[in-house]
PDB file of N, CA and C in Angstrom:
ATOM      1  N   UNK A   1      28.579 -11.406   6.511  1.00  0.00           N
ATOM      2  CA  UNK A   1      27.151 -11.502   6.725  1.00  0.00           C
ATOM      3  C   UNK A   1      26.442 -10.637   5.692  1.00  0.00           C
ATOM      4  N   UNK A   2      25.629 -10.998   5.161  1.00  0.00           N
ATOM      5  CA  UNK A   2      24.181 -10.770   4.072  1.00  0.00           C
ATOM      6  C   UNK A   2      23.690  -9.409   4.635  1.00  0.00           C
ATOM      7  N   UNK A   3      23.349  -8.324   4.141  1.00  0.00           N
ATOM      8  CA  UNK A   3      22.183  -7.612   4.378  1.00  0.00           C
ATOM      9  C   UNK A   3      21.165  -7.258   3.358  1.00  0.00           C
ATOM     10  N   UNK A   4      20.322  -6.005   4.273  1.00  0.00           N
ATOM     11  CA  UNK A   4      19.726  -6.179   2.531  1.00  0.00           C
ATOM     12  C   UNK A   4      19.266  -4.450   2.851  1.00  0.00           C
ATOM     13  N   UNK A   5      19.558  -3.381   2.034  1.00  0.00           N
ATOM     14  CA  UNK A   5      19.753  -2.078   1.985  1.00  0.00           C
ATOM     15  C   UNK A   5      17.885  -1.675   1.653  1.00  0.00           C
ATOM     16  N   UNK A   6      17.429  -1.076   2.229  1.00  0.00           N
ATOM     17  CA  UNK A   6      16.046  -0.146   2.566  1.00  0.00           C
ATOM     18  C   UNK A   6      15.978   0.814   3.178  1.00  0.00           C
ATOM     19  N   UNK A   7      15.808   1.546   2.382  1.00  0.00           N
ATOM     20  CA  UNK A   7      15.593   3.553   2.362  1.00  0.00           C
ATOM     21  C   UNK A   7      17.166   3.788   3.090  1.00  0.00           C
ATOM     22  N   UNK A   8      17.244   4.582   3.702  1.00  0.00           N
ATOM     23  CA  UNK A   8      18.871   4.699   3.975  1.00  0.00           C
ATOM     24  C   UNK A   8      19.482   3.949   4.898  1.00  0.00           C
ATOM     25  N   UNK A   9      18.816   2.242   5.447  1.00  0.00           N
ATOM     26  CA  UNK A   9      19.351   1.861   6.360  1.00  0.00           C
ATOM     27  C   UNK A   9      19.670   0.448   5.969  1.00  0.00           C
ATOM     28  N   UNK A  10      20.787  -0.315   5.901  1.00  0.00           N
ATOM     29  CA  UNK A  10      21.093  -1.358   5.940  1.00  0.00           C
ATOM     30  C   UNK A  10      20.611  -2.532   7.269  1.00  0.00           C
ATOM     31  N   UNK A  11      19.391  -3.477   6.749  1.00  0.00           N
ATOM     32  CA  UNK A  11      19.333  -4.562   7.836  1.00  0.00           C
ATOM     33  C   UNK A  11      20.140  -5.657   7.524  1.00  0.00           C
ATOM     34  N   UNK A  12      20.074  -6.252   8.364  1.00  0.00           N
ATOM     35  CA  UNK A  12      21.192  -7.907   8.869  1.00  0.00           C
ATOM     36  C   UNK A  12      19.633  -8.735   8.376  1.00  0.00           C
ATOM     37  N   UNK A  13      20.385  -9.809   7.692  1.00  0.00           N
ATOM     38  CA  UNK A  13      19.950 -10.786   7.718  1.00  0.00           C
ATOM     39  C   UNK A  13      18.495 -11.232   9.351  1.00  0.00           C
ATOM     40  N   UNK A  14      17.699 -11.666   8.702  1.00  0.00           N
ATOM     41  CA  UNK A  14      16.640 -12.479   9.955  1.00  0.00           C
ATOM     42  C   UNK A  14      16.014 -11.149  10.645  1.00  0.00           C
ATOM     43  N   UNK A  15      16.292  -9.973  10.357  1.00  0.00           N
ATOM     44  CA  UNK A  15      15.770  -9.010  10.566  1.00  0.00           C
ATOM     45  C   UNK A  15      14.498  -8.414  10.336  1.00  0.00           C
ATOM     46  N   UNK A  16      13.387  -7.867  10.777  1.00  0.00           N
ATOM     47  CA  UNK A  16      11.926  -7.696  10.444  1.00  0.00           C
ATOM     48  C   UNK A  16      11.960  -5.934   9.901  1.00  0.00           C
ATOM     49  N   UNK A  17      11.555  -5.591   8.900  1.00  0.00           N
ATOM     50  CA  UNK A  17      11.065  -4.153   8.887  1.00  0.00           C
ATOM     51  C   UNK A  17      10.014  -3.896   8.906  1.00  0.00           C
ATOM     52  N   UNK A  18       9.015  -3.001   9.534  1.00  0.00           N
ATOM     53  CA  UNK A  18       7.909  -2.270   9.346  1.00  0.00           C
ATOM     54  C   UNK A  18       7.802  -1.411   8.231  1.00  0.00           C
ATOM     55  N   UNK A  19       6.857  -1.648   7.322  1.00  0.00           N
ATOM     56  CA  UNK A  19       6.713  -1.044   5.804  1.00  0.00           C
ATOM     57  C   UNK A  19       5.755   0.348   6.271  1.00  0.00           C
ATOM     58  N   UNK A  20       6.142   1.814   5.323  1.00  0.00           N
ATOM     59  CA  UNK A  20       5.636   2.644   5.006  1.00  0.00           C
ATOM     60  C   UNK A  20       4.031   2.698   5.702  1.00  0.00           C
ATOM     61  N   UNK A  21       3.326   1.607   5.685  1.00  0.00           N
ATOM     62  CA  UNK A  21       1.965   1.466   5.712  1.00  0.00           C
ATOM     63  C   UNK A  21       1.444   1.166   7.183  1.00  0.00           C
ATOM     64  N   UNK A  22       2.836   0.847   7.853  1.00  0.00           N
ATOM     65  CA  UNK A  22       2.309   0.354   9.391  1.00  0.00           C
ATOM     66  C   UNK A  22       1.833  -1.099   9.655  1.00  0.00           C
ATOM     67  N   UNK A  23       1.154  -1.635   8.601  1.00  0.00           N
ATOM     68  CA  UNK A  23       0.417  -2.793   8.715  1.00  0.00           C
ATOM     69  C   UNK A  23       1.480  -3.916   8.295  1.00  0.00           C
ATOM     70  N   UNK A  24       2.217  -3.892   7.690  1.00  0.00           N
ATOM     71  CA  UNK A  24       2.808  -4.820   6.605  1.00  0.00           C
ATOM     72  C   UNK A  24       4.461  -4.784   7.299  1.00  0.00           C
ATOM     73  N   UNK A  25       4.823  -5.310   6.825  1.00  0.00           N
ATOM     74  CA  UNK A  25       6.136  -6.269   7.213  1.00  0.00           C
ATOM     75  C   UNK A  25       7.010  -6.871   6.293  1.00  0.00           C
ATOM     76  N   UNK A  26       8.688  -6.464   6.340  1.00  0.00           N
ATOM     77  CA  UNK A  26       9.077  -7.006   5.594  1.00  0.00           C
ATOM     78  C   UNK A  26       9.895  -8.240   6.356  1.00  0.00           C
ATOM     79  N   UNK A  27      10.605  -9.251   5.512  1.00  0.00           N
ATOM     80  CA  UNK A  27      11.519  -9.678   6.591  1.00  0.00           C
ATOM     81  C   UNK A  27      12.880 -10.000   5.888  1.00  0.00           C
ATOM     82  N   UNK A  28      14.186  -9.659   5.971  1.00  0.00           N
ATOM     83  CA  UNK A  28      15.483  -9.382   5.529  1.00  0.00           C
ATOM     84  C   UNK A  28      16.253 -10.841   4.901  1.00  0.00           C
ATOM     85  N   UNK A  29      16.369 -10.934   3.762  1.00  0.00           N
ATOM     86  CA  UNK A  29      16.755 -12.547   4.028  1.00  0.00           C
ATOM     87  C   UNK A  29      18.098 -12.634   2.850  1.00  0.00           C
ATOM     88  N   UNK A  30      18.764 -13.377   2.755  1.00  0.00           N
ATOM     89  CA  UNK A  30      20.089 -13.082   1.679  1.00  0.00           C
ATOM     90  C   UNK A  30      20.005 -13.114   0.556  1.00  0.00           C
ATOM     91  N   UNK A  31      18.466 -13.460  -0.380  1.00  0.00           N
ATOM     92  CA  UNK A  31      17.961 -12.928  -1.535  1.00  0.00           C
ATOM     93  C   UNK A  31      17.145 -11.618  -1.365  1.00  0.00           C
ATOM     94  N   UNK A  32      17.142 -10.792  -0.565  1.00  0.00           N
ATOM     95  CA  UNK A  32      16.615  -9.433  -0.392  1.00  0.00           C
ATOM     96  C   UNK A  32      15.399  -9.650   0.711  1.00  0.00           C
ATOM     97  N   UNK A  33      14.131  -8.798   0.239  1.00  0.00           N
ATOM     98  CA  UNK A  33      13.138  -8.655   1.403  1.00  0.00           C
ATOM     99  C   UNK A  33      12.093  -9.639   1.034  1.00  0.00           C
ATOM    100  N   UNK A  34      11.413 -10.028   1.954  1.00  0.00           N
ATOM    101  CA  UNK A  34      10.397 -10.953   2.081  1.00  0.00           C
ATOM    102  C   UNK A  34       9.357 -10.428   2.333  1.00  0.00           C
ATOM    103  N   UNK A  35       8.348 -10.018   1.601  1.00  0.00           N
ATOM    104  CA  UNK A  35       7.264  -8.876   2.604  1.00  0.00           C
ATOM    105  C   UNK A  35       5.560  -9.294   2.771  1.00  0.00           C
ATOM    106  N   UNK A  36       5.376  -8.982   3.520  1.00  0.00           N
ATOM    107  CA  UNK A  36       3.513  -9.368   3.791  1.00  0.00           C
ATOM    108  C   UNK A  36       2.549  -8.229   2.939  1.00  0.00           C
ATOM    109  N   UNK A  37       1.955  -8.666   1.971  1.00  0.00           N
ATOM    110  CA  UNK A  37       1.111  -7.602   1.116  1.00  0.00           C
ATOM    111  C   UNK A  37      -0.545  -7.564   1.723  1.00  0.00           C
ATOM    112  N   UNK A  38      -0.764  -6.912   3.032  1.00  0.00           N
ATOM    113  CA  UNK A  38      -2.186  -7.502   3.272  1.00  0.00           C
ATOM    114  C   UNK A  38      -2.727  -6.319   3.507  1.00  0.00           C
ATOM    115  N   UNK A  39      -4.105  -6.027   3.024  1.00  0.00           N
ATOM    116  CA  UNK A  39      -5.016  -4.933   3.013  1.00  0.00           C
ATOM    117  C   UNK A  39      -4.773  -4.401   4.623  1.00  0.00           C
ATOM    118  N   UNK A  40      -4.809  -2.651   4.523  1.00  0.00           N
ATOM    119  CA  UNK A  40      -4.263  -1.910   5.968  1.00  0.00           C
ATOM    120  C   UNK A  40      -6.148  -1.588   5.942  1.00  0.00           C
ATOM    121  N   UNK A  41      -5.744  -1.322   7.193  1.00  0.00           N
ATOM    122  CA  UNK A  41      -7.433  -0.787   7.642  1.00  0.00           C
ATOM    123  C   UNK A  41      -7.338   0.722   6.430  1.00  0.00           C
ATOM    124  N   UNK A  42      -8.402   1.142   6.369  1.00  0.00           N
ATOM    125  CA  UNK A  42      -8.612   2.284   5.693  1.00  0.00           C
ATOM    126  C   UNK A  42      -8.646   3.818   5.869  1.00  0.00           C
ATOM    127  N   UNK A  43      -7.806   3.817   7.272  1.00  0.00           N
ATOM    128  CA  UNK A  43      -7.529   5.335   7.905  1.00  0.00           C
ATOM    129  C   UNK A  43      -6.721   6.026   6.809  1.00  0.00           C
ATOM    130  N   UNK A  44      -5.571   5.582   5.727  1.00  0.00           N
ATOM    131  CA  UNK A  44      -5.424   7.078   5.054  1.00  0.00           C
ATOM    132  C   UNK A  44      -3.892   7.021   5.588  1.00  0.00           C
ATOM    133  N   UNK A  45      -3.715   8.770   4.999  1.00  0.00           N
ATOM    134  CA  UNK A  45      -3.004   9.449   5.837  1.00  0.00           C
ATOM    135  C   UNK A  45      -3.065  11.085   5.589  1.00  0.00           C
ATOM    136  N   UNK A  46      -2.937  11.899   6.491  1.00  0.00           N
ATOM    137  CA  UNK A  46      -3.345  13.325   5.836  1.00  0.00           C
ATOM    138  C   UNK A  46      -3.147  13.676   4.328  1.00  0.00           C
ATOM    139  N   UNK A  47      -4.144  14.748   3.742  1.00  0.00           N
ATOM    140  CA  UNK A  47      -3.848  15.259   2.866  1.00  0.00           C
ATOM    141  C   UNK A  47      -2.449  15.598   2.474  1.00  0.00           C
ATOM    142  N   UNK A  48      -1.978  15.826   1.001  1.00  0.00           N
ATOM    143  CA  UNK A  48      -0.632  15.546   1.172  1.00  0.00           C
ATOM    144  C   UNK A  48      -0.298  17.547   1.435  1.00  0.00           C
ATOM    145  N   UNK A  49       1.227  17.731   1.435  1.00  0.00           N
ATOM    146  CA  UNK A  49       1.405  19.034   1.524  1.00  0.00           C
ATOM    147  C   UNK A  49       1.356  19.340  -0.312  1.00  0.00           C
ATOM    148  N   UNK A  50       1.394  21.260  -0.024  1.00  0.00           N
ATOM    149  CA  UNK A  50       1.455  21.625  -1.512  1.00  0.00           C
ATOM    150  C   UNK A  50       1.714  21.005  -2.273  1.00  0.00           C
ATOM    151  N   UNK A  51       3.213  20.553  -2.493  1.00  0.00           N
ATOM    152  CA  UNK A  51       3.788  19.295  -3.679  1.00  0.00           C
ATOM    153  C   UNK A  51       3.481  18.016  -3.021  1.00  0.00           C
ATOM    154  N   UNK A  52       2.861  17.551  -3.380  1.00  0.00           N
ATOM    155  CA  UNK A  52       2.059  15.982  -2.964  1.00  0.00           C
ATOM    156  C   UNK A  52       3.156  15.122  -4.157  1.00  0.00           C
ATOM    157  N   UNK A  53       3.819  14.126  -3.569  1.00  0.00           N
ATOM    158  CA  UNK A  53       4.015  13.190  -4.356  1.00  0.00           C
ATOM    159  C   UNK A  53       3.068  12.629  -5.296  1.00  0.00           C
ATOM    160  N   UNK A  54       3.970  12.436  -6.452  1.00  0.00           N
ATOM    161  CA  UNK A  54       2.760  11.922  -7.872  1.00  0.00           C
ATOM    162  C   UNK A  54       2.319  10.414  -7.542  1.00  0.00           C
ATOM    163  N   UNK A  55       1.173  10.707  -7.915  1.00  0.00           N
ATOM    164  CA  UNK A  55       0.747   8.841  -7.779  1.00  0.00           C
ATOM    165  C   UNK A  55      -0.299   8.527  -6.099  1.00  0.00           C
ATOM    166  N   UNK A  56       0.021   9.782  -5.850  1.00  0.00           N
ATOM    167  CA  UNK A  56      -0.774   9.819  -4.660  1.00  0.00           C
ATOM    168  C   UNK A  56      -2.040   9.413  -4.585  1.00  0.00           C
ATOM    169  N   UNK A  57      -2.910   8.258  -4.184  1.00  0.00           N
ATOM    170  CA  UNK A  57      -4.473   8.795  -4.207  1.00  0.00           C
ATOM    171  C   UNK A  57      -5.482   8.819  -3.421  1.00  0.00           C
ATOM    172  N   UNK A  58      -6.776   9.480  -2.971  1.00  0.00           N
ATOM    173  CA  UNK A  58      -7.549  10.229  -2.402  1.00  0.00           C
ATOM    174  C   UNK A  58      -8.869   9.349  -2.580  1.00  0.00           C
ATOM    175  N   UNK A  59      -9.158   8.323  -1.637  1.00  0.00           N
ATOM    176  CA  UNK A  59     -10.365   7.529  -1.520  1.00  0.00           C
ATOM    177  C   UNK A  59     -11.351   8.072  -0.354  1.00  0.00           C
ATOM    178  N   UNK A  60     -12.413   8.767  -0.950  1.00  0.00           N
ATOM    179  CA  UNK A  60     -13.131   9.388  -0.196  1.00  0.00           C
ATOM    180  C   UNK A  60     -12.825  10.605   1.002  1.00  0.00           C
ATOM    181  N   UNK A  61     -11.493  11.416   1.080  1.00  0.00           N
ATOM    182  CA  UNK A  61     -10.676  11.701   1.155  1.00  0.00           C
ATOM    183  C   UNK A  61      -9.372  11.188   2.465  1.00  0.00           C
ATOM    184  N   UNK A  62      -9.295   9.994   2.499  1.00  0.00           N
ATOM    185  CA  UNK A  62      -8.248   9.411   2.746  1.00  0.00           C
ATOM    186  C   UNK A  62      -7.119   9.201   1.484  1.00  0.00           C
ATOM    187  N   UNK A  63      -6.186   9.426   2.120  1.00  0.00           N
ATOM    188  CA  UNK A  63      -4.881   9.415   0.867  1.00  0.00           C
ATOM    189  C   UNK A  63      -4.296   8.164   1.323  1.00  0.00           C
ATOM    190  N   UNK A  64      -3.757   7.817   0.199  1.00  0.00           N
ATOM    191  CA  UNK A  64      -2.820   6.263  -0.078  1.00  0.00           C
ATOM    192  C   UNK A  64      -1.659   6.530  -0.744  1.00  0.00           C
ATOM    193  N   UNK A  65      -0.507   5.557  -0.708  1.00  0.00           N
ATOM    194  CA  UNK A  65       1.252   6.091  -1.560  1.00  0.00           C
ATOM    195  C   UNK A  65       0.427   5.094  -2.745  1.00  0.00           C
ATOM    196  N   UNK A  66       1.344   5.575  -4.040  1.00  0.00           N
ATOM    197  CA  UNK A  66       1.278   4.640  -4.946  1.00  0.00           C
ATOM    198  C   UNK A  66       1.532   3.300  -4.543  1.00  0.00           C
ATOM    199  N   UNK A  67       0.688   1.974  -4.471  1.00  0.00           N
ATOM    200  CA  UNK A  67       0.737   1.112  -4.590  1.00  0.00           C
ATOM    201  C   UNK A  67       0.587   0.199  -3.051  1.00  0.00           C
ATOM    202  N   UNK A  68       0.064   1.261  -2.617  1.00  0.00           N
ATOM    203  CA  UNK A  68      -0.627   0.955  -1.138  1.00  0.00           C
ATOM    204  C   UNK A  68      -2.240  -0.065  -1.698  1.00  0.00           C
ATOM    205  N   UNK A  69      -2.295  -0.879  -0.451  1.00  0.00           N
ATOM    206  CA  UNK A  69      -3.540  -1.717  -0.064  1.00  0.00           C
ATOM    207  C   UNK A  69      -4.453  -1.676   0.398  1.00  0.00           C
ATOM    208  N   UNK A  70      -5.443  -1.154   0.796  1.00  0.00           N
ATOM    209  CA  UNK A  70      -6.422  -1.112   2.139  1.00  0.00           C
ATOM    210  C   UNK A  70      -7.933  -1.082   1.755  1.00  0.00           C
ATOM    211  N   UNK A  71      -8.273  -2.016   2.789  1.00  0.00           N
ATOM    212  CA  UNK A  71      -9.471  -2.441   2.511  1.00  0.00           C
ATOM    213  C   UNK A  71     -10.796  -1.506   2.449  1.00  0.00           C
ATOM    214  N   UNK A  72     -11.265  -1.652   1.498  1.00  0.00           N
ATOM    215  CA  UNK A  72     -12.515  -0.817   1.438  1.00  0.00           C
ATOM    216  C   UNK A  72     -13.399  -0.482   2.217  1.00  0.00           C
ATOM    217  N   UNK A  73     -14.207   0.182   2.173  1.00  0.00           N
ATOM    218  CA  UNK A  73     -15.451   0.614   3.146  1.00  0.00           C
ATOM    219  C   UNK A  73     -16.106  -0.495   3.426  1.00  0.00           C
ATOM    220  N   UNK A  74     -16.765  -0.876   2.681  1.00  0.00           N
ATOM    221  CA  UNK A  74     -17.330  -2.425   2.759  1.00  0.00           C
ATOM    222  C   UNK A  74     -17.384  -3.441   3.870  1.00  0.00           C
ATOM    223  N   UNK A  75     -15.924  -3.161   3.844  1.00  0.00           N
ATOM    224  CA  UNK A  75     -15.434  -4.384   4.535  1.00  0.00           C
ATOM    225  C   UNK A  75     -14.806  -5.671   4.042  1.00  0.00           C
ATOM    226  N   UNK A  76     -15.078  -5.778   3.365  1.00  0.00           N
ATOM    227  CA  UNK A  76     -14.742  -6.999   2.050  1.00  0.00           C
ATOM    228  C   UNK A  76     -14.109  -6.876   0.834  1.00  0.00           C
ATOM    229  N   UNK A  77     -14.348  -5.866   0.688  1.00  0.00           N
ATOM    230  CA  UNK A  77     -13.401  -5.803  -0.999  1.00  0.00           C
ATOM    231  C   UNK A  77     -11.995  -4.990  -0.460  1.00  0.00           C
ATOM    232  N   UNK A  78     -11.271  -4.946  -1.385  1.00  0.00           N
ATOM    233  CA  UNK A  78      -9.985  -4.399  -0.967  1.00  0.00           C
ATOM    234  C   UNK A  78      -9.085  -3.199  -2.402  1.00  0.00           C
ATOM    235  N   UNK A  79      -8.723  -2.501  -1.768  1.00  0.00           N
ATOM    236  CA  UNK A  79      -8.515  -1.525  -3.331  1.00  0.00           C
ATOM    237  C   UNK A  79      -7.102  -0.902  -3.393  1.00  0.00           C
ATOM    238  N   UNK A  80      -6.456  -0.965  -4.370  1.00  0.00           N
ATOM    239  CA  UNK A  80      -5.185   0.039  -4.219  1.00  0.00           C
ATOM    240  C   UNK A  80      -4.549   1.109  -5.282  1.00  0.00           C
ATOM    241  N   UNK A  81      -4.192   1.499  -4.857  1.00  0.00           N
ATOM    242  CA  UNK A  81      -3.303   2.803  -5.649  1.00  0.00           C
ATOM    243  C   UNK A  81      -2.314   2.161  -7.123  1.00  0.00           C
ATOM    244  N   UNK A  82      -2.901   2.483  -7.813  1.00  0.00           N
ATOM    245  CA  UNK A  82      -2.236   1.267  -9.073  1.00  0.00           C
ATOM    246  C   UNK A  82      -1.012   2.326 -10.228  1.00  0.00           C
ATOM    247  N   UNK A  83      -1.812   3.306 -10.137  1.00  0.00           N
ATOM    248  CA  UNK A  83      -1.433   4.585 -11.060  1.00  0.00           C
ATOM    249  C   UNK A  83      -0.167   5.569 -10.661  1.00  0.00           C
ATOM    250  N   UNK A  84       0.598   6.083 -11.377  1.00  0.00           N
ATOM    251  CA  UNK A  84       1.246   7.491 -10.951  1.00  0.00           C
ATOM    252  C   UNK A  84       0.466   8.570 -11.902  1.00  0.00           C
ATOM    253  N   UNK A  85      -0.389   9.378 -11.611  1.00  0.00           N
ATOM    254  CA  UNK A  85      -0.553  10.382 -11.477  1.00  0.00           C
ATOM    255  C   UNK A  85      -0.134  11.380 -11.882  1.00  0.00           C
ATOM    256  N   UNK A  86      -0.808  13.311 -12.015  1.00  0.00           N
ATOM    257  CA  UNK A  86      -0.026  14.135 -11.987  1.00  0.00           C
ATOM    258  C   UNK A  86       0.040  14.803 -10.964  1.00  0.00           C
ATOM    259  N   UNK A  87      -0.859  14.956 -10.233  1.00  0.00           N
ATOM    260  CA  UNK A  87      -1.381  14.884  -8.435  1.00  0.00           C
ATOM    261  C   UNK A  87      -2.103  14.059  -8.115  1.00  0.00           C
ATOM    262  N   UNK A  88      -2.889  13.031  -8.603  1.00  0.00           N
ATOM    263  CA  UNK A  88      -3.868  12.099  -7.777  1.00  0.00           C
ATOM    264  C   UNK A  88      -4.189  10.926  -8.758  1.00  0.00           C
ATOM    265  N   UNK A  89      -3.741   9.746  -7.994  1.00  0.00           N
ATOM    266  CA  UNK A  89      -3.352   8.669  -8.926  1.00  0.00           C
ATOM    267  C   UNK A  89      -4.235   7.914  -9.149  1.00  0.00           C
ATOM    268  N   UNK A  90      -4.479   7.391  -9.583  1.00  0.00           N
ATOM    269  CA  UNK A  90      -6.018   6.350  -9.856  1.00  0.00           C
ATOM    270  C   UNK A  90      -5.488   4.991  -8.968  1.00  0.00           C
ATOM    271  N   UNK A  91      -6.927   4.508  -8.628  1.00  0.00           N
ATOM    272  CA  UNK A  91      -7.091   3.212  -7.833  1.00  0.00           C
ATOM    273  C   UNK A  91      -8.038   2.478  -8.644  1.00  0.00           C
ATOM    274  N   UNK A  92      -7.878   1.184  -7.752  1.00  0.00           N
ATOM    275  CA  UNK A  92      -8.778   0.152  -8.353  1.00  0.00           C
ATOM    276  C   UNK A  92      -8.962  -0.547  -7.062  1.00  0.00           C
ATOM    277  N   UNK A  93     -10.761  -1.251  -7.330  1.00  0.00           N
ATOM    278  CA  UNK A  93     -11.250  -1.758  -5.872  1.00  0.00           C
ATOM    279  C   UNK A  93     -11.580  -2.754  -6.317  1.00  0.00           C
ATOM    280  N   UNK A  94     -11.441  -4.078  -6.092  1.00  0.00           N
ATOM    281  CA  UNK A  94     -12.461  -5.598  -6.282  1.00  0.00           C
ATOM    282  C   UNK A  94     -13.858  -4.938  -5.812  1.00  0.00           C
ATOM    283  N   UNK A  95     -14.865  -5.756  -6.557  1.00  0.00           N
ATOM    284  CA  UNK A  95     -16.351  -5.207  -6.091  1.00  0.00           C
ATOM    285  C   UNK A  95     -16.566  -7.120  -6.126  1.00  0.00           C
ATOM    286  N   UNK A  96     -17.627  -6.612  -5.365  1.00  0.00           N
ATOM    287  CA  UNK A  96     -18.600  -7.962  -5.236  1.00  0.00           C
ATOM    288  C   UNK A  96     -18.033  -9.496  -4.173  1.00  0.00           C
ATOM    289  N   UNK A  97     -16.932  -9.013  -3.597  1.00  0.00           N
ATOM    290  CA  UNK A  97     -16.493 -10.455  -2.716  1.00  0.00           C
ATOM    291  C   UNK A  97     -17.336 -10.501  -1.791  1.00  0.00           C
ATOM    292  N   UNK A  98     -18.129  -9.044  -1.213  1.00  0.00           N
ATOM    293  CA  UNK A  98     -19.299  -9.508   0.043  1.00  0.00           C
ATOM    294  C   UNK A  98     -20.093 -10.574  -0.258  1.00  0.00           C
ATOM    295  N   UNK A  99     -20.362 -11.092  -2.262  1.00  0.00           N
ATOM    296  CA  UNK A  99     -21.306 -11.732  -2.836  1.00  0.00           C
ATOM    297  C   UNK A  99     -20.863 -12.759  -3.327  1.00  0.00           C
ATOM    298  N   UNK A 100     -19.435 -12.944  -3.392  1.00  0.00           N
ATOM    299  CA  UNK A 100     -18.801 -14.118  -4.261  1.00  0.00           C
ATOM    300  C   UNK A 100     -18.753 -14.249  -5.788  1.00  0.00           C
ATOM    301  N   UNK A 101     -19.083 -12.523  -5.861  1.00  0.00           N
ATOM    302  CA  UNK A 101     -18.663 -12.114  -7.389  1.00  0.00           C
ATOM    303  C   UNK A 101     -17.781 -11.366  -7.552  1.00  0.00           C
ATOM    304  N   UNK A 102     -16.081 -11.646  -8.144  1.00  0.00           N
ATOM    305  CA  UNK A 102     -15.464 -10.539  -8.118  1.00  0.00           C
ATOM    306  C   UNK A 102     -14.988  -9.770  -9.064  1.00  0.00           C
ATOM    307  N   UNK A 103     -15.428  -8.679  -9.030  1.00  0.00           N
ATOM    308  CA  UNK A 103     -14.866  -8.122 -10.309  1.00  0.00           C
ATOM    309  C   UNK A 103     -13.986  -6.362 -10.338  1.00  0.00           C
ATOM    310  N   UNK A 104     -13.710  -5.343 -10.956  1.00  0.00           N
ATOM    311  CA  UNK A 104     -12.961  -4.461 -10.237  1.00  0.00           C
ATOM    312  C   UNK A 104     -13.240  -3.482 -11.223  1.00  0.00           C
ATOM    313  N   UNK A 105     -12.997  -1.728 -10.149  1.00  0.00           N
ATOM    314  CA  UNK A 105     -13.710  -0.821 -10.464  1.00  0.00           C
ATOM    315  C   UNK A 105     -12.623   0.210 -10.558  1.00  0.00           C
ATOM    316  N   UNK A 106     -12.619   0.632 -11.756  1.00  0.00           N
ATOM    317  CA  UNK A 106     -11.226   2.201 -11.631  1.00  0.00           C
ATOM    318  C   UNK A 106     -11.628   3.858 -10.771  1.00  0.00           C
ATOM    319  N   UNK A 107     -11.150   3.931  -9.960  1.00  0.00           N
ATOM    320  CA  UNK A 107     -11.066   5.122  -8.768  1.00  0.00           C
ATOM    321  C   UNK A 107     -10.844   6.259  -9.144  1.00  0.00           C
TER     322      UNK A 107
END
């Protein structure tokens, strides 16, 4: 039987993981993971400790991992962690989908 190896735990095949982010989902399949990339609400997660992982970044001060999703203040646009950093990584937000113009802004 197939698995497919994530962070130190081996899943089985047809198996679901919960991603880093809470919101998102992977699902285990015999070419590796299958995963759902969809904007998380915009709670964050605490400030990081002293050594903050690089790439970290700080949207209004909610923190995101490198390459996290979550939807903007807005409501409508959606922004993520694109950068590694030397403590605080740059983002990027779509602007204008409340309007049906989209275009994007560096964090």
């Amino acid at each position: 039987m197939y698995g497919y190896n994530f962070r130190p735990k081996t899943y089985l095949v047809n198996e679901t993981i919960t991603t880093a982010d809470g919101c998102n989902s992977c699902l285990c399949t015999t070419r590796g993971a299958l995963c759902t990339k969809v904007a998380c609400n915009n709670a964050g997660f605490a400030k990081p400790s002293d050594v903050p992982l690089y790439g970290d970044c700080n949207d209004n001060g909610r923190w995101y991992k490198f390459k996290a999703l979550w939807e903007a203040d807005d409501g409508c646009n959606t922004c993520t962690c694109v950068g590694i950093g030397n403590y605080q990584g740059p983002f990027i937000c779509t602007q204008g989908l409340c309007t049906n113009k989209e275009s994007a802004v560096v964090g």
